[in-house]
C-alpha atoms as a PDB file:
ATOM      1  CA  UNK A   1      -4.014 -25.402   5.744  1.00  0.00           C
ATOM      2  CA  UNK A   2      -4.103 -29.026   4.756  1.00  0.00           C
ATOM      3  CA  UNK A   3      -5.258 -30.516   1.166  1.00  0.00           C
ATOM      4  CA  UNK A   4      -8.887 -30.887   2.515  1.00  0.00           C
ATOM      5  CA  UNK A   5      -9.391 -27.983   3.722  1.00  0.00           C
ATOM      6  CA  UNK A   6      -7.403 -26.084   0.871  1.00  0.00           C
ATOM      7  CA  UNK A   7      -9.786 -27.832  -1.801  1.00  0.00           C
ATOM      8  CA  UNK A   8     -12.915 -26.770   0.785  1.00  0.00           C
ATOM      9  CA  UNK A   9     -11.567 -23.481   0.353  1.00  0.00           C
ATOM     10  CA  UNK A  10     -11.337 -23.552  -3.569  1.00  0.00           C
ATOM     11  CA  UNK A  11     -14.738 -24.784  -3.633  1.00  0.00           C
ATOM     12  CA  UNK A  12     -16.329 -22.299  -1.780  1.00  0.00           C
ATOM     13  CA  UNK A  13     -14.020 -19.778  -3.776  1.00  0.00           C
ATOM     14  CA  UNK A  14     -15.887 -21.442  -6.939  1.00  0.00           C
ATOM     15  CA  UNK A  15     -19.402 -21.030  -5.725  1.00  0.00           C
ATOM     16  CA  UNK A  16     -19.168 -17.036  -4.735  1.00  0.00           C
ATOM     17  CA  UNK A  17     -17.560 -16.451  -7.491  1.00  0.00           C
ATOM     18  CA  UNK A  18     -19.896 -14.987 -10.484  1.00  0.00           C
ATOM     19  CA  UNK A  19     -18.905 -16.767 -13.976  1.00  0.00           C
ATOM     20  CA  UNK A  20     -17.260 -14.887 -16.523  1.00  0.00           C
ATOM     21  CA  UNK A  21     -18.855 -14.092 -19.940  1.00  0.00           C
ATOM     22  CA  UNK A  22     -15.678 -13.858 -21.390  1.00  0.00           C
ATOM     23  CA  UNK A  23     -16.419 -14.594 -25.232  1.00  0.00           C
ATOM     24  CA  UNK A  24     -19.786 -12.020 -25.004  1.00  0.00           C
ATOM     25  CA  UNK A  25     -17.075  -9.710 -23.140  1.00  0.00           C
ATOM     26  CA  UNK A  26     -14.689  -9.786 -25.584  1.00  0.00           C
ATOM     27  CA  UNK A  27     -16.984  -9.063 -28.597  1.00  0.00           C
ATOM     28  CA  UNK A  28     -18.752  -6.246 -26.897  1.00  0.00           C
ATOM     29  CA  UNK A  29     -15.399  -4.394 -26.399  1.00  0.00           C
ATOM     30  CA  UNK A  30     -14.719  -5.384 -29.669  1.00  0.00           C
ATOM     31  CA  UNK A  31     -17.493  -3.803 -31.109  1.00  0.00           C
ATOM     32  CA  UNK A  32     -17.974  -0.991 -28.896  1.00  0.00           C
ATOM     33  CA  UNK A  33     -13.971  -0.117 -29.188  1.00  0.00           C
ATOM     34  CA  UNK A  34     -14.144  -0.963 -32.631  1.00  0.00           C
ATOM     35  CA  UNK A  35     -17.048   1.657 -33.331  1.00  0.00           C
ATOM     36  CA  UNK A  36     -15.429   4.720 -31.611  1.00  0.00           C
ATOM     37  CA  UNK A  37     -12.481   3.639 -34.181  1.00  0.00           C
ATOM     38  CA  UNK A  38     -15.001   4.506 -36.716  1.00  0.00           C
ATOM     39  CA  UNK A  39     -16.002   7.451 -35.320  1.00  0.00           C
ATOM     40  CA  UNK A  40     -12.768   8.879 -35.410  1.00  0.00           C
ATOM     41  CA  UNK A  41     -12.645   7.597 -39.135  1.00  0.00           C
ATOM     42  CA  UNK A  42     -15.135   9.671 -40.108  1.00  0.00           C
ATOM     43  CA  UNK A  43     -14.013  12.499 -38.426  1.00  0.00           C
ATOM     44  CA  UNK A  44     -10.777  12.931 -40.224  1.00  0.00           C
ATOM     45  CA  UNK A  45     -12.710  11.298 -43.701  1.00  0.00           C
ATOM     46  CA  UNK A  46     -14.627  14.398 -43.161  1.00  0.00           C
ATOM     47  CA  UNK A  47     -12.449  16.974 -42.420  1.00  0.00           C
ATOM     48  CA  UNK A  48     -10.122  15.564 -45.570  1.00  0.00           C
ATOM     49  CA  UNK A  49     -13.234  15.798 -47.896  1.00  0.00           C
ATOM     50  CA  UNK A  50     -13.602  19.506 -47.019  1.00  0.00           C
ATOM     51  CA  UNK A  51     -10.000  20.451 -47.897  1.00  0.00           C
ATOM     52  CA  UNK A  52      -8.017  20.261 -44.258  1.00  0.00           C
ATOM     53  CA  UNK A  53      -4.937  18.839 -44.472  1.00  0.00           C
ATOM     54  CA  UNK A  54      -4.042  15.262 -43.030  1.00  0.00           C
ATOM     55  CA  UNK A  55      -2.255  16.724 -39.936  1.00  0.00           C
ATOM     56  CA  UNK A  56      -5.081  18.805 -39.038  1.00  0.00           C
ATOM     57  CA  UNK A  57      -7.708  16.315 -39.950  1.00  0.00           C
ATOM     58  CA  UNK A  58      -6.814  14.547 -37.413  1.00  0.00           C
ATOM     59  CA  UNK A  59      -5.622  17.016 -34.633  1.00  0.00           C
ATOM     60  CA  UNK A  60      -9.642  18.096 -35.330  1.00  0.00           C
ATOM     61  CA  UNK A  61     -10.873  14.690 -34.248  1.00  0.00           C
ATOM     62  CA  UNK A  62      -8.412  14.493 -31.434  1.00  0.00           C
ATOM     63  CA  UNK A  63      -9.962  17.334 -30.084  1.00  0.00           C
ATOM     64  CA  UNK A  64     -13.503  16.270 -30.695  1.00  0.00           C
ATOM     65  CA  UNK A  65     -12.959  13.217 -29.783  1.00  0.00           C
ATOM     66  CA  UNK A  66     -11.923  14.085 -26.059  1.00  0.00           C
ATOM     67  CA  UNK A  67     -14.575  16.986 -25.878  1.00  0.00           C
ATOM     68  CA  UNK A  68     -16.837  13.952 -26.116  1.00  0.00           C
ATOM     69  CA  UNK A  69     -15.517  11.383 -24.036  1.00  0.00           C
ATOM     70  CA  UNK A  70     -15.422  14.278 -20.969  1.00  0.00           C
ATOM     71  CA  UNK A  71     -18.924  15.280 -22.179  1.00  0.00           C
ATOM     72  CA  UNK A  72     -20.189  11.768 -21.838  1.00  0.00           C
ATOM     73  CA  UNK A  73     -18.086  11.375 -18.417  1.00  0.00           C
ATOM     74  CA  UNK A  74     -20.030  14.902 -17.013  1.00  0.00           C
ATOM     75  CA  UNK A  75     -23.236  13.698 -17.871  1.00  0.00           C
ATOM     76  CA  UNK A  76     -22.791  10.270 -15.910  1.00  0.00           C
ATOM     77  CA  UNK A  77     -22.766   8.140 -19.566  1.00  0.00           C
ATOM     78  CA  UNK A  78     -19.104   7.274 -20.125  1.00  0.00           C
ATOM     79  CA  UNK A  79     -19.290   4.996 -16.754  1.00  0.00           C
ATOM     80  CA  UNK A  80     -22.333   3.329 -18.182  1.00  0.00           C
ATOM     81  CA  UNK A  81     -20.665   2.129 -21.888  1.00  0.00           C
ATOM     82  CA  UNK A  82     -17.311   1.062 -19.518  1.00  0.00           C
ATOM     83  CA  UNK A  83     -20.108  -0.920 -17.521  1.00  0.00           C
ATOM     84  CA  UNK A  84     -21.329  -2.385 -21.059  1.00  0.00           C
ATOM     85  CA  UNK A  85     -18.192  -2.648 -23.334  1.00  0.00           C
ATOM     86  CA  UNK A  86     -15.189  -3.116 -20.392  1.00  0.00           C
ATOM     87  CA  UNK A  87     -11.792  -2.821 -21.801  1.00  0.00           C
ATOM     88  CA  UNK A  88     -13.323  -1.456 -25.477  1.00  0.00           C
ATOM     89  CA  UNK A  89     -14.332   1.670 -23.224  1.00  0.00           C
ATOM     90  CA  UNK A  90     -10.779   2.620 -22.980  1.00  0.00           C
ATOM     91  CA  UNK A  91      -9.401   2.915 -26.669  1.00  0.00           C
ATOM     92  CA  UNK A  92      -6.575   5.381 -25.782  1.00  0.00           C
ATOM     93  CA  UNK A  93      -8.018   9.163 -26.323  1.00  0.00           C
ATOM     94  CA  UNK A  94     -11.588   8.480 -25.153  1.00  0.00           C
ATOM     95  CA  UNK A  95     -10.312   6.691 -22.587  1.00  0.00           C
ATOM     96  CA  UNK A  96      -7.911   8.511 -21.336  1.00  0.00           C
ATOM     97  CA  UNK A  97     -10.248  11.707 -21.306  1.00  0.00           C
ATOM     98  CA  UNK A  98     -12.127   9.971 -19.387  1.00  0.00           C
ATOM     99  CA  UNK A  99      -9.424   8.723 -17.039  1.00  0.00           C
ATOM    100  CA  UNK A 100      -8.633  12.756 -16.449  1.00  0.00           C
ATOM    101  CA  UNK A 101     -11.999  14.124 -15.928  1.00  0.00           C
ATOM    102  CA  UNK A 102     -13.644  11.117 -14.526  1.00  0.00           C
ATOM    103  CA  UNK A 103     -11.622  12.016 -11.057  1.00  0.00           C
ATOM    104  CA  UNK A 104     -11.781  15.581 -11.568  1.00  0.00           C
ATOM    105  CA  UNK A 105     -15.494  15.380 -11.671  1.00  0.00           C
ATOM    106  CA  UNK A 106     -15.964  13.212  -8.551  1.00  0.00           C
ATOM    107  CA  UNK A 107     -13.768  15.291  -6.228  1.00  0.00           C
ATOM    108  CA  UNK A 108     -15.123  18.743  -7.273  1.00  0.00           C
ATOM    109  CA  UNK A 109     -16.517  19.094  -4.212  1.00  0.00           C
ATOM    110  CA  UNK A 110     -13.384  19.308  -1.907  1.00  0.00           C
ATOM    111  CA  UNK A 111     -12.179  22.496  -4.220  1.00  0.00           C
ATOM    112  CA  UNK A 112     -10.190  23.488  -6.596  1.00  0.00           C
ATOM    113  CA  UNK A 113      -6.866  22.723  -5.133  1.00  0.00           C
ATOM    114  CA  UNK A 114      -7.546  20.076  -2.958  1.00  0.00           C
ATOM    115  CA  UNK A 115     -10.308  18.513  -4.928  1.00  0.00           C
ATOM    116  CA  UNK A 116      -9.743  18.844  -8.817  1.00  0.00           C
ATOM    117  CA  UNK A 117      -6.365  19.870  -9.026  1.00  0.00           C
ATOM    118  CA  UNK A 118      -4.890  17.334  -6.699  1.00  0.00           C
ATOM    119  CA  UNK A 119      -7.330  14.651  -7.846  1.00  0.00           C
ATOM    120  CA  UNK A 120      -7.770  15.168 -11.372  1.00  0.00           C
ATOM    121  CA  UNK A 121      -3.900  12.675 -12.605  1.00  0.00           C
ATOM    122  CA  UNK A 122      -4.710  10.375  -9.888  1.00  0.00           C
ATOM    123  CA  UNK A 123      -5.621   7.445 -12.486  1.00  0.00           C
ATOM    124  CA  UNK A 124      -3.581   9.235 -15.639  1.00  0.00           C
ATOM    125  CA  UNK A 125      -0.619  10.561 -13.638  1.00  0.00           C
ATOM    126  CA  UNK A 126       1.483   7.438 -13.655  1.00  0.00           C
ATOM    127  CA  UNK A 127       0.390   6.643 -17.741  1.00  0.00           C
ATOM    128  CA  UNK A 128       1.957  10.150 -17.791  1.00  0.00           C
ATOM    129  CA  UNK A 129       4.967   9.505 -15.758  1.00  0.00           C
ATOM    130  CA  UNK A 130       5.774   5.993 -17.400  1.00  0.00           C
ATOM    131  CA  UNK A 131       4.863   7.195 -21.087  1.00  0.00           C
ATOM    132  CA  UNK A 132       6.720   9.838 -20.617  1.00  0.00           C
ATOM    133  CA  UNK A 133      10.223   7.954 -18.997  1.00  0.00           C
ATOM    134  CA  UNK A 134       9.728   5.198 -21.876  1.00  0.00           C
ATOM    135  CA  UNK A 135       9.404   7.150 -24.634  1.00  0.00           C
ATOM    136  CA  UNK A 136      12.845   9.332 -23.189  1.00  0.00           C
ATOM    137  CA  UNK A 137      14.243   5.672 -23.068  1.00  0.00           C
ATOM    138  CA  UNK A 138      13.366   4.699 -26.450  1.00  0.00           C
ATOM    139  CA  UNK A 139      14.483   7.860 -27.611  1.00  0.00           C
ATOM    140  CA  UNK A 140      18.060   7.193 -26.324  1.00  0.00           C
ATOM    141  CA  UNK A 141      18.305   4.117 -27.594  1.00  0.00           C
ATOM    142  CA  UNK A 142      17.112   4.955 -30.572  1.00  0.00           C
ATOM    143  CA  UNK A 143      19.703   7.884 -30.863  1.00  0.00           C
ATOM    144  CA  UNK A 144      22.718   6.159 -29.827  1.00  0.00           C
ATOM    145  CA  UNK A 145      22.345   3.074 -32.284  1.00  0.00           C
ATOM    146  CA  UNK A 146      22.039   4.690 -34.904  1.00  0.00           C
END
């Protein structure tokens, strides 16, 4: 391609292109990210005020926490905040129960094996894998300098 055409090309690029909202889609994820944050607050705040320890204060909202997330992704609602809020969808536990069950969900059809089983790390299986190698690595450089 020559110049012309190259800046042609960028031009039509430009006009098919939607425009990004990025300030409005930063402060929805923001706030949207920011209130599950809360929610989990007052989760452990609760469990604290009624005598649980720390520890299981919040081992109780890690648990409610996901039971929500992959109740929202069941009944079809999960999709519809990512759709609203973007990357403040994914704050790590919500998001990554949805990330498991999202998959599992959609390929329940095609069976257990085949379908949930197989399907069910296709987006979490390499956070797995690579969260689990990194934190082995950090962990051995962490015990040998010391």
């Amino acid at each position: 391609m020559n110049q012309i055409q190259q800046e042609e090309y960028q031009e039509l690029i430009k006009s098919y292109s939607p425009n990004s909202k990025v300030a409005a889609n930063c402060a929805k994820a923001f706030v949207v990210g920011g209130i599950i944050c809360v929610i989990g607050q007052l989760i452990v705040n609760y469990f604290i005020s009624i005598g649980v320890t720390k520890d299981m204060a919040s081992t109780y909202n890690a648990i409610i926490l996901i039971f929500v997330a992959v109740l929202l992704t069941g009944l079809g609602w999960y999709s519809k905040l990512g759709k609203f809020a973007g990357a403040g969808s994914i704050v790590p536990i919500t998001g990554f129960a949805n990330a498991i069950a999202a998959p599992a969900i959609e390929h329940k059809k095609e069976g257990l094996i085949m379908g949930v089983g197989a399907k069910m790390f296709v987006v979490a299986g390499p956070v797995i894998v690579y969260g689990t190698v990194a934190s082995v690595v950090v962990g051995a450089v962490y015990y040998f300098m010391r």
